[in-house]
Every structure is written in structure tokens, then in C-alpha cells.
PDB file of N, CA and C in Angstrom:
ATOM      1  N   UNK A   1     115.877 126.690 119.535  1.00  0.00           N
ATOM      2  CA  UNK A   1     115.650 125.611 118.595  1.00  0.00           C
ATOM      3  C   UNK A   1     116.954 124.849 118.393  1.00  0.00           C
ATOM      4  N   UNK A   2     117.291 123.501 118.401  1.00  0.00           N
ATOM      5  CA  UNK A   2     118.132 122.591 118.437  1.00  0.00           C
ATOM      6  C   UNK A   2     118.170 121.794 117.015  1.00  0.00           C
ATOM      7  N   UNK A   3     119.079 122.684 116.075  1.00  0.00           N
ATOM      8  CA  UNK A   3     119.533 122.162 114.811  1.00  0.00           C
ATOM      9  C   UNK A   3     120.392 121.209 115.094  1.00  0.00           C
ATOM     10  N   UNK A   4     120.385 120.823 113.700  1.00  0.00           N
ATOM     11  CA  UNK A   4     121.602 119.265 113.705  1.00  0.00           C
ATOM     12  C   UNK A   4     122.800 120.351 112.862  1.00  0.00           C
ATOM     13  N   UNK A   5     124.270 119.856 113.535  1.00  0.00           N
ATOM     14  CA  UNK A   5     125.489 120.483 112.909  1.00  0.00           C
ATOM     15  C   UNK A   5     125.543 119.717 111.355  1.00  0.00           C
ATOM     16  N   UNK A   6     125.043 118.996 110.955  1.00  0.00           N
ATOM     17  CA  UNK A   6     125.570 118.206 109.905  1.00  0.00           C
ATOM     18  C   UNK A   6     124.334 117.628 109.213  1.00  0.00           C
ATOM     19  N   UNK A   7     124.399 117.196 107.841  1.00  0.00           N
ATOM     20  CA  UNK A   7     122.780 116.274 107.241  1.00  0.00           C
ATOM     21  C   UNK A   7     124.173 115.440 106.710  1.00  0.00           C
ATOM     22  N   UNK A   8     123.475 114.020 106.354  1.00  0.00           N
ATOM     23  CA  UNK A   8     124.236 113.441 105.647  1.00  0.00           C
ATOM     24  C   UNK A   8     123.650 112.396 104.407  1.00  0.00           C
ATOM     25  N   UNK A   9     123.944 112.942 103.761  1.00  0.00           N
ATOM     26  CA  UNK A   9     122.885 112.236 102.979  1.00  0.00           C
ATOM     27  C   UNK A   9     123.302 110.740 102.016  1.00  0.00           C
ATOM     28  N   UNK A  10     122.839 109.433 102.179  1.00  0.00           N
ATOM     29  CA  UNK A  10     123.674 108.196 102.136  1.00  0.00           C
ATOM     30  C   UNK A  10     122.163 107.758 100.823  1.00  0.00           C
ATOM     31  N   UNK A  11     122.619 106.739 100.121  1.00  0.00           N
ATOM     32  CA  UNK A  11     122.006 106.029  98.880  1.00  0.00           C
ATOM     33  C   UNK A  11     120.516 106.003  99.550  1.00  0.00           C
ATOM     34  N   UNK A  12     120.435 105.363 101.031  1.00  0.00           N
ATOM     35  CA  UNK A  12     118.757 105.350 101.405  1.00  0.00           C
ATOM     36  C   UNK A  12     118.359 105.782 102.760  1.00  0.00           C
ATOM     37  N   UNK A  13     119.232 106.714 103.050  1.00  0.00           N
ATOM     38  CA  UNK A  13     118.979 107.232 104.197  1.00  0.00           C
ATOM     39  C   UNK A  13     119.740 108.756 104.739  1.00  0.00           C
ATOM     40  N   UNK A  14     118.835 109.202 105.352  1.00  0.00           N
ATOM     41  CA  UNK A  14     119.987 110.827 105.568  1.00  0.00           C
ATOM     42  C   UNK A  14     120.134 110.503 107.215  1.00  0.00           C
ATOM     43  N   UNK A  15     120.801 110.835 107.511  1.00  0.00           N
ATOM     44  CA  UNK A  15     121.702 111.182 108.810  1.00  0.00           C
ATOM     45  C   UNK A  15     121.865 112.826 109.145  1.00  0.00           C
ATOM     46  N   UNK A  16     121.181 113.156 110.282  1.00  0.00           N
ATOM     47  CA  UNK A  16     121.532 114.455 111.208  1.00  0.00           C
ATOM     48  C   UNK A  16     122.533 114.213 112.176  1.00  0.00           C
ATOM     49  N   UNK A  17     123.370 114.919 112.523  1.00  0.00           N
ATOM     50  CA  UNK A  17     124.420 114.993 113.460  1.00  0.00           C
ATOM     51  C   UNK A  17     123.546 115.717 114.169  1.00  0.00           C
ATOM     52  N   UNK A  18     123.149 115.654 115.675  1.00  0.00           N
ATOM     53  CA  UNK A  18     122.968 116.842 116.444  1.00  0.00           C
ATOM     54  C   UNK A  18     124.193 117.373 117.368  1.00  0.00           C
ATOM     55  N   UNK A  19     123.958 118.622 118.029  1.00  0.00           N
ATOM     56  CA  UNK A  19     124.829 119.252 118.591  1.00  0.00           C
ATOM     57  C   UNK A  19     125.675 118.168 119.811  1.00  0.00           C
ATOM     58  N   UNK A  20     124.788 117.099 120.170  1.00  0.00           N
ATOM     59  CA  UNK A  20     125.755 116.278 120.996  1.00  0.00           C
ATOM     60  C   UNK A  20     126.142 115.264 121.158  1.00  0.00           C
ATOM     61  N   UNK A  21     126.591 115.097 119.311  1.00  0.00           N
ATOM     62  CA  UNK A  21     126.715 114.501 118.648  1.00  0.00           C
ATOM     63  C   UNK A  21     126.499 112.854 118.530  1.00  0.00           C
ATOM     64  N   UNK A  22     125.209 113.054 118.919  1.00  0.00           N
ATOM     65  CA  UNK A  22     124.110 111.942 118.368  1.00  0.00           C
ATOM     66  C   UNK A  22     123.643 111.864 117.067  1.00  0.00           C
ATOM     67  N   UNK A  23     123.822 110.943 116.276  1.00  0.00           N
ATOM     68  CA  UNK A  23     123.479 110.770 115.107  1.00  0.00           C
ATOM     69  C   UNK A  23     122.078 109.965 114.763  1.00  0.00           C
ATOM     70  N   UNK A  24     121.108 110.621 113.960  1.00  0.00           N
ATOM     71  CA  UNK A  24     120.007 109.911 113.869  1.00  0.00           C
ATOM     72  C   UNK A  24     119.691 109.703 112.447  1.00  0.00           C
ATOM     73  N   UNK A  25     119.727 108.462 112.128  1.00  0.00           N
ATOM     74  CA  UNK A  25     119.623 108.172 110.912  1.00  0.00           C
ATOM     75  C   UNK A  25     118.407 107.082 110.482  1.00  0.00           C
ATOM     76  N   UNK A  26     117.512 108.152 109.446  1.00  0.00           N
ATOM     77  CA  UNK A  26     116.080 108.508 109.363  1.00  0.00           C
ATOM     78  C   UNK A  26     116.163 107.475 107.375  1.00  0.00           C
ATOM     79  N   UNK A  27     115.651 106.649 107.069  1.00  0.00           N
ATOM     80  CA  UNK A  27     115.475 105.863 105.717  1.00  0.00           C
ATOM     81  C   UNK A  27     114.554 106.764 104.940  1.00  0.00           C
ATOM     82  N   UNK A  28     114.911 107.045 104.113  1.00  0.00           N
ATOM     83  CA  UNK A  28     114.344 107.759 103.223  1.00  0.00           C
ATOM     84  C   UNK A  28     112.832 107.326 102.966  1.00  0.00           C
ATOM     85  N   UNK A  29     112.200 106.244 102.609  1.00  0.00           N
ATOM     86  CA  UNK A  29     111.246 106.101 102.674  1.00  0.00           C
ATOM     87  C   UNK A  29     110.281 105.898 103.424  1.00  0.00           C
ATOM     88  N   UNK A  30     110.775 106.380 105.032  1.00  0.00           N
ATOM     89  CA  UNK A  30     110.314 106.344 106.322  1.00  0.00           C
ATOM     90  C   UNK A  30     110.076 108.107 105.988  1.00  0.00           C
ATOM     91  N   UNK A  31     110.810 108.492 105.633  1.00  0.00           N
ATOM     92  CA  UNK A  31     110.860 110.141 105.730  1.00  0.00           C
ATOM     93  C   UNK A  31     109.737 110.416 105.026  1.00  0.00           C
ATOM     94  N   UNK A  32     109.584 109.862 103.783  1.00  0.00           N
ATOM     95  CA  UNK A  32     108.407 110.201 102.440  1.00  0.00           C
ATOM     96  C   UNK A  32     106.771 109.645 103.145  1.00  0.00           C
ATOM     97  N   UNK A  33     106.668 108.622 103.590  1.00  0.00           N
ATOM     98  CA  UNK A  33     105.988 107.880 104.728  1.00  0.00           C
ATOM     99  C   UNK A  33     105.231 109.014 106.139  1.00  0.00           C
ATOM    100  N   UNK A  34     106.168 109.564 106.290  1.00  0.00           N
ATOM    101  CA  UNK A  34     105.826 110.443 107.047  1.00  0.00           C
ATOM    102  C   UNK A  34     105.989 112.257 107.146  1.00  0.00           C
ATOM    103  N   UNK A  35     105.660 112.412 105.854  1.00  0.00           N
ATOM    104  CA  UNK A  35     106.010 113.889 105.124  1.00  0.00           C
ATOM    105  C   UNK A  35     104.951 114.348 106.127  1.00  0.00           C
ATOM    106  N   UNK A  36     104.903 115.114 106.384  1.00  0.00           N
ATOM    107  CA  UNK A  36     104.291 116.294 107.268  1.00  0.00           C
ATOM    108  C   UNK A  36     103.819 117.664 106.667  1.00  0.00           C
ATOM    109  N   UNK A  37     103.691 117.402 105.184  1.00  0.00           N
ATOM    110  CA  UNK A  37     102.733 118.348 104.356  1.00  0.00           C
ATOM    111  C   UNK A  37     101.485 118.475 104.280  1.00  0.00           C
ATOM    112  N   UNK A  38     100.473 118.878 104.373  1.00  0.00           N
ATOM    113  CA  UNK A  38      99.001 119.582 104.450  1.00  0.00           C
ATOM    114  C   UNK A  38      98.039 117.767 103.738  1.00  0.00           C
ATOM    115  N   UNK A  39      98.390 117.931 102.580  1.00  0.00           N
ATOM    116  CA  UNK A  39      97.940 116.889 102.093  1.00  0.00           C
ATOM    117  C   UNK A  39      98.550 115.298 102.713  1.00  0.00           C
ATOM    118  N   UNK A  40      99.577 114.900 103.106  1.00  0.00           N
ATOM    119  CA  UNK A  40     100.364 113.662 103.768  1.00  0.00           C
ATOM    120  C   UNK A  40      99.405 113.953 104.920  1.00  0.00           C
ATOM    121  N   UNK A  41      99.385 114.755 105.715  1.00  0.00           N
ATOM    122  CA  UNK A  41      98.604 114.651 107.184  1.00  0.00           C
ATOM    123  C   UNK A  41      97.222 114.408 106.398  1.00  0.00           C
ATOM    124  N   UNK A  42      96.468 115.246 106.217  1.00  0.00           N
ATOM    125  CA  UNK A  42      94.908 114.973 106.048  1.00  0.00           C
ATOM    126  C   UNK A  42      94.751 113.651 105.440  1.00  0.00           C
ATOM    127  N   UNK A  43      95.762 112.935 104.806  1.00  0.00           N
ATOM    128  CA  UNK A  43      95.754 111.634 104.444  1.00  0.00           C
ATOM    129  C   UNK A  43      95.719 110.444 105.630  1.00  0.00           C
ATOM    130  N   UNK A  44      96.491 110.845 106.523  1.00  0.00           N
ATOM    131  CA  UNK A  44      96.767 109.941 107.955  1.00  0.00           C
ATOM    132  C   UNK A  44      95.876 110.154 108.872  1.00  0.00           C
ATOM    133  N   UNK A  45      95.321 111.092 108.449  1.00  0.00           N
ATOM    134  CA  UNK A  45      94.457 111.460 109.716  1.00  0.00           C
ATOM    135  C   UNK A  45      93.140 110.864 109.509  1.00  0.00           C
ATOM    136  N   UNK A  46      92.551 111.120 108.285  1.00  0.00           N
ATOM    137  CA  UNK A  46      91.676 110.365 107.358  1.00  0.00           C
ATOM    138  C   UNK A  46      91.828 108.538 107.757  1.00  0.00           C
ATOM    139  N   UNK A  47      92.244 108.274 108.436  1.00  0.00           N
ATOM    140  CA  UNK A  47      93.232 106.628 108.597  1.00  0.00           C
ATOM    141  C   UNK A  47      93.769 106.278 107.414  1.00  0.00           C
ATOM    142  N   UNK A  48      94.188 107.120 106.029  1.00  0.00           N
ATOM    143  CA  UNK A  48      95.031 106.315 104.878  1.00  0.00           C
ATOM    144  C   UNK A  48      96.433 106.433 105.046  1.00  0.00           C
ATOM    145  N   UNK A  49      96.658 105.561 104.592  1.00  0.00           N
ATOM    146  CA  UNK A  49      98.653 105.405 104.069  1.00  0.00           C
ATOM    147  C   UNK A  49      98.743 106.000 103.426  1.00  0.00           C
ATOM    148  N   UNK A  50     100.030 106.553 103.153  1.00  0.00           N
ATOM    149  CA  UNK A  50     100.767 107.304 102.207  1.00  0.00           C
ATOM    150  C   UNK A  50     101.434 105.898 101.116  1.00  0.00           C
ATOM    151  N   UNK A  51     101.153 105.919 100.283  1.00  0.00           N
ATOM    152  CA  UNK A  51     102.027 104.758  99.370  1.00  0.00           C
ATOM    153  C   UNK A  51     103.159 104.792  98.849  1.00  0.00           C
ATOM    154  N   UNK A  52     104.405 104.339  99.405  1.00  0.00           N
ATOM    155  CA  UNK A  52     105.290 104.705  98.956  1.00  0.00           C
ATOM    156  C   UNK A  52     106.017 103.813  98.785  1.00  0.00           C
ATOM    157  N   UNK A  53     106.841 103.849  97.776  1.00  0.00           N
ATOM    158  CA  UNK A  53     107.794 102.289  97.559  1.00  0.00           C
ATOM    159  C   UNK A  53     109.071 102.557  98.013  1.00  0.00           C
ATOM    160  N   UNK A  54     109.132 101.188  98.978  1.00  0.00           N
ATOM    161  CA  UNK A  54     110.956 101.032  99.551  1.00  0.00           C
ATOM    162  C   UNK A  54     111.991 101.368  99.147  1.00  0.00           C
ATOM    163  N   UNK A  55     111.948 101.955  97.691  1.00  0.00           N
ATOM    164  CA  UNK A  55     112.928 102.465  97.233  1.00  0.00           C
ATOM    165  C   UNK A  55     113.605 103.504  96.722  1.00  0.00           C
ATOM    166  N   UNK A  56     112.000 104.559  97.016  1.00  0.00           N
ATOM    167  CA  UNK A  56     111.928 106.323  97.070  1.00  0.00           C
ATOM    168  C   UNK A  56     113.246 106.510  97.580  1.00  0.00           C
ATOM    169  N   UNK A  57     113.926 107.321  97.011  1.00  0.00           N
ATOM    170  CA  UNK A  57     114.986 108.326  97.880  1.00  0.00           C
ATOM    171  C   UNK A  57     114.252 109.718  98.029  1.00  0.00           C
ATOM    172  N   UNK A  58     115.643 110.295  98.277  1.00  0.00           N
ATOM    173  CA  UNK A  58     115.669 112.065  98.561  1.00  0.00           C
ATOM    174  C   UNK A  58     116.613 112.527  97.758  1.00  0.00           C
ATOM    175  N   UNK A  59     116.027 113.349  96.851  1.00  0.00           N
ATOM    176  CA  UNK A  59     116.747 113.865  95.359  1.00  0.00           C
ATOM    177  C   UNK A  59     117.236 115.346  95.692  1.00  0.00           C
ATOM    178  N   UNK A  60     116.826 115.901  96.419  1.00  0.00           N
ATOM    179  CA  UNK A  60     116.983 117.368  96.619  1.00  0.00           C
ATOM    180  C   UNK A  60     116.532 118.159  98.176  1.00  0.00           C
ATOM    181  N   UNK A  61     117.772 118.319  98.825  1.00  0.00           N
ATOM    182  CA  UNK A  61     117.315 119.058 100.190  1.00  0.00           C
ATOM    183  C   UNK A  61     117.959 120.839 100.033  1.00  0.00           C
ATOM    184  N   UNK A  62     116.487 121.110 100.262  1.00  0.00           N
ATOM    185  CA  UNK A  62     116.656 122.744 100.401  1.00  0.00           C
ATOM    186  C   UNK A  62     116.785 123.301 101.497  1.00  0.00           C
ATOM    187  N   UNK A  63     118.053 123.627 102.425  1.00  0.00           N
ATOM    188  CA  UNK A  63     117.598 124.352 103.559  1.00  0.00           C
ATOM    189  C   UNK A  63     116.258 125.531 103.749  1.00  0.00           C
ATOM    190  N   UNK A  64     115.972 125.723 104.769  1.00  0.00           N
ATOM    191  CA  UNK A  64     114.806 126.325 105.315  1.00  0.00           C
ATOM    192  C   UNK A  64     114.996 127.437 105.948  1.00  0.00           C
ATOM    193  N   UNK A  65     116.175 126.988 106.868  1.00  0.00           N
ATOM    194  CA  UNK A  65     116.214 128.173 108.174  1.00  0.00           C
ATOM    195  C   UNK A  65     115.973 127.431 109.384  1.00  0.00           C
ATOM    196  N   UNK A  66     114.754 127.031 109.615  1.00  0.00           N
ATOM    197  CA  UNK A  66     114.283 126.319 110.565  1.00  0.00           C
ATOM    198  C   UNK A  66     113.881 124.509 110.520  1.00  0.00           C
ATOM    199  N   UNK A  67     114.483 124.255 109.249  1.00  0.00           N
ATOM    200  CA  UNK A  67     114.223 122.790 108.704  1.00  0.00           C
ATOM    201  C   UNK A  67     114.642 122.596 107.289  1.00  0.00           C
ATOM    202  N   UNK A  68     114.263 121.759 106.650  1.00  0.00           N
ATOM    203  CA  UNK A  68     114.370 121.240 105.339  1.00  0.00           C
ATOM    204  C   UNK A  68     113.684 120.964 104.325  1.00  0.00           C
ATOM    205  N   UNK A  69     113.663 121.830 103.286  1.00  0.00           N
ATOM    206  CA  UNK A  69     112.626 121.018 102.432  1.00  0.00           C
ATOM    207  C   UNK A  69     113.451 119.898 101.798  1.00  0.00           C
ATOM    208  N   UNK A  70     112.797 118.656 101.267  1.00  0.00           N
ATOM    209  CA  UNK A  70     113.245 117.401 100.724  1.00  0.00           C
ATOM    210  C   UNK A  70     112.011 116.676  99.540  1.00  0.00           C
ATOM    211  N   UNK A  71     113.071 116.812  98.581  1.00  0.00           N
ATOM    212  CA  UNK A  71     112.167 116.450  97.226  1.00  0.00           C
ATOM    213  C   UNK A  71     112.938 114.752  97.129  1.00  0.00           C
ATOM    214  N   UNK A  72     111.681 114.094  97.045  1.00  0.00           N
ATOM    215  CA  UNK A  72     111.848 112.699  96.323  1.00  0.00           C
ATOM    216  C   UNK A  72     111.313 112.447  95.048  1.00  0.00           C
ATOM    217  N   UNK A  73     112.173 111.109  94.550  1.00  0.00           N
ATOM    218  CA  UNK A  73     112.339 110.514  93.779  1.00  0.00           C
ATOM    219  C   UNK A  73     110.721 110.247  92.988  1.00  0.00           C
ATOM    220  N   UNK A  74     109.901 110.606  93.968  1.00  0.00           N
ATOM    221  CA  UNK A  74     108.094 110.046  93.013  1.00  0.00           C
ATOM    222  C   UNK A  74     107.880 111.365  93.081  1.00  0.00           C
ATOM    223  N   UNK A  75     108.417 112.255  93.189  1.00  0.00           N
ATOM    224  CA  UNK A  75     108.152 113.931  92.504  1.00  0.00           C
ATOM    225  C   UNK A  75     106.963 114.616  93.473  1.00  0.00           C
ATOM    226  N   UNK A  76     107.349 114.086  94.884  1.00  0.00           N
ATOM    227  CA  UNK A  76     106.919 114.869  96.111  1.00  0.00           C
ATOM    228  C   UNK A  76     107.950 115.906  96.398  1.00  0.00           C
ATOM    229  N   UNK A  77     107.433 116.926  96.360  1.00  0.00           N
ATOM    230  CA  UNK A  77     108.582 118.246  97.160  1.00  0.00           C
ATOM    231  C   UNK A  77     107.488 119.074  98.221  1.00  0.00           C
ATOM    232  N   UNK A  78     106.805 118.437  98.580  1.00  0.00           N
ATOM    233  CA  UNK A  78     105.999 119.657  99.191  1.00  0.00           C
ATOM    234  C   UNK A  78     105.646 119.670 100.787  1.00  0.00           C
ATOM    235  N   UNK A  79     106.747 118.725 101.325  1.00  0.00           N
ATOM    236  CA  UNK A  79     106.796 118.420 102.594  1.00  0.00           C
ATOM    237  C   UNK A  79     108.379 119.260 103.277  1.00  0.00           C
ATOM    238  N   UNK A  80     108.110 120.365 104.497  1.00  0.00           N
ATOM    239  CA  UNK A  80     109.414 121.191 104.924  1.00  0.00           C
ATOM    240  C   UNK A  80     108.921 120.418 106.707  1.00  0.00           C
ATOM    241  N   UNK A  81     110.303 119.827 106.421  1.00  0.00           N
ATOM    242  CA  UNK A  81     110.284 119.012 108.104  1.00  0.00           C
ATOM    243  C   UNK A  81     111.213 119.966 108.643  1.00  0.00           C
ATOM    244  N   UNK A  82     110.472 120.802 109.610  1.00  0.00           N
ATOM    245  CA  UNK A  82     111.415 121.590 110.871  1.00  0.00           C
ATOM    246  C   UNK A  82     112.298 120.614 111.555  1.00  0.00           C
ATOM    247  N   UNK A  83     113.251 121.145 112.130  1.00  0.00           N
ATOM    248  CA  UNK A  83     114.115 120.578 113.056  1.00  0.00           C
ATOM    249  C   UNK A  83     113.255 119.843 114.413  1.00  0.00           C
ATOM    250  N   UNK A  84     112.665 120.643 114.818  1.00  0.00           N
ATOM    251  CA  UNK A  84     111.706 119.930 116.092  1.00  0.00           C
ATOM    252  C   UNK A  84     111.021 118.629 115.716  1.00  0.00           C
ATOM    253  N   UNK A  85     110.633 118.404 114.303  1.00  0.00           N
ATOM    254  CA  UNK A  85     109.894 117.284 113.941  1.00  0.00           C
ATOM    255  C   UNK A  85     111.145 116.389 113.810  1.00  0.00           C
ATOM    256  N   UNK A  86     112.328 116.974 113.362  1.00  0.00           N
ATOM    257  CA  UNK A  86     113.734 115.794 113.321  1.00  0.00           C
ATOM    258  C   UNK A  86     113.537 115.160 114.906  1.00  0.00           C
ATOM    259  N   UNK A  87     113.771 116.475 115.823  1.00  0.00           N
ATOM    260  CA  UNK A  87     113.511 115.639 117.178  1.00  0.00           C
ATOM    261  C   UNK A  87     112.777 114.605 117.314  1.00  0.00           C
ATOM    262  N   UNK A  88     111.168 114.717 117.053  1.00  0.00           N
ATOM    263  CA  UNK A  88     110.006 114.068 117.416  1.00  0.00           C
ATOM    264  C   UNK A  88     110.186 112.604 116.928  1.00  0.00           C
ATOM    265  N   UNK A  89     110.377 112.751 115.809  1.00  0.00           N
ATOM    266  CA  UNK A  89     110.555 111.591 114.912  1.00  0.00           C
ATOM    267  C   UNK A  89     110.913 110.285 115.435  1.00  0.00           C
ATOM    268  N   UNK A  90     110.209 109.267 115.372  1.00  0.00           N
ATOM    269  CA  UNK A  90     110.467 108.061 115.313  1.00  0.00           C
ATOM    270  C   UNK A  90     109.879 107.254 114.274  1.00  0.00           C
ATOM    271  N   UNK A  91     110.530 106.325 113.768  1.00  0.00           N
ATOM    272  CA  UNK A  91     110.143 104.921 112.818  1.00  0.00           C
ATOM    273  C   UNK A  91     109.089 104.469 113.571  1.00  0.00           C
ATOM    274  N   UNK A  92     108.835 104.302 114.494  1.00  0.00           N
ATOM    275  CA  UNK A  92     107.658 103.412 115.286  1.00  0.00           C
ATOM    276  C   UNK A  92     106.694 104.144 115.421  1.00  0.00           C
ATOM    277  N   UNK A  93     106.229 105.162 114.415  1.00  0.00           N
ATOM    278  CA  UNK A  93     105.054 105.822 114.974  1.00  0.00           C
ATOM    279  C   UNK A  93     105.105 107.329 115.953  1.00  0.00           C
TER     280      UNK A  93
END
């Protein structure tokens, strides 16, 4: 499994360092947008949006072990993004 050496966490966006040292820097309300919790999926999958305003941050990251949990600002905590989903991840879908 391919952790990031570093999180960085900036006013609207966090930043992973990975090991070769590529930096990918993920907007917080792209992150909340695409929480990957039980309820966020059955929502997308369903074809609904997640509603979230441009200006959600990330109030609290809990390491995992294998990922992160990340609590925002509209009092979502219930999304733990593994490292592999850091991989997967894109803004475009």
C-alpha cells in the first residue's frame, strides 16, 4: 500500500506528499463532494448530489492506519478515505 509521507493541510485544501514526491492537492469541498461513506455513495449511486457549499473545509483529520478519517465544517465525520482512494481520486469524476 502506497501512503503519502506528508498531509498538508492549507485554509481550502489538503495536500498529500507521496513517496515520489508528487504532490496532490485535493479542495476540500471536492473531498466532502466525494466522501466515500455508506450513505455519500448510496446517494451517488441513487444519481443524487451530495450538497455541499464551496466553502466546507476539513476541521479534523484522524489518522487510520490505512487512510484518514476527515471531519468537516457541516458536521460530516463519517467518511475514512484509504490511501488507494487518495490514488484513485480525481476532480473530474
Amino acid at each position: 500500500m502506497n501512503a503519502p509521507v506528508e498531509l498538508r493541510q492549507a485554509r481550502d485544501a489538503l495536500s498529500l506528499v507521496w513517496p515520489n514526491g508528487d504532490v496532490q492537492r485535493i479542495a476540500h469541498a471536492a473531498l466532502r463532494r466525494a466522501c466515500p461513506c455508506s450513505a455519500c455513495r448510496s446517494t451517488r449511486l441513487a444519481g443524487g448530489v451530495i450538497d455541499v457549499a464551496d466553502d466546507v473545509t476539513v476541521r479534523d483529520i484522524a489518522p487510520m492506519g490505512y487512510g484518514v478519517q476527515l471531519v468537516f465544517s457541516d458536521g460530516h465525520d463519517r467518511g475514512i478515505f484509504p490511501w488507494p482512494w487518495f490514488e484513485a481520486f480525481s476532480a473530474n469524476g
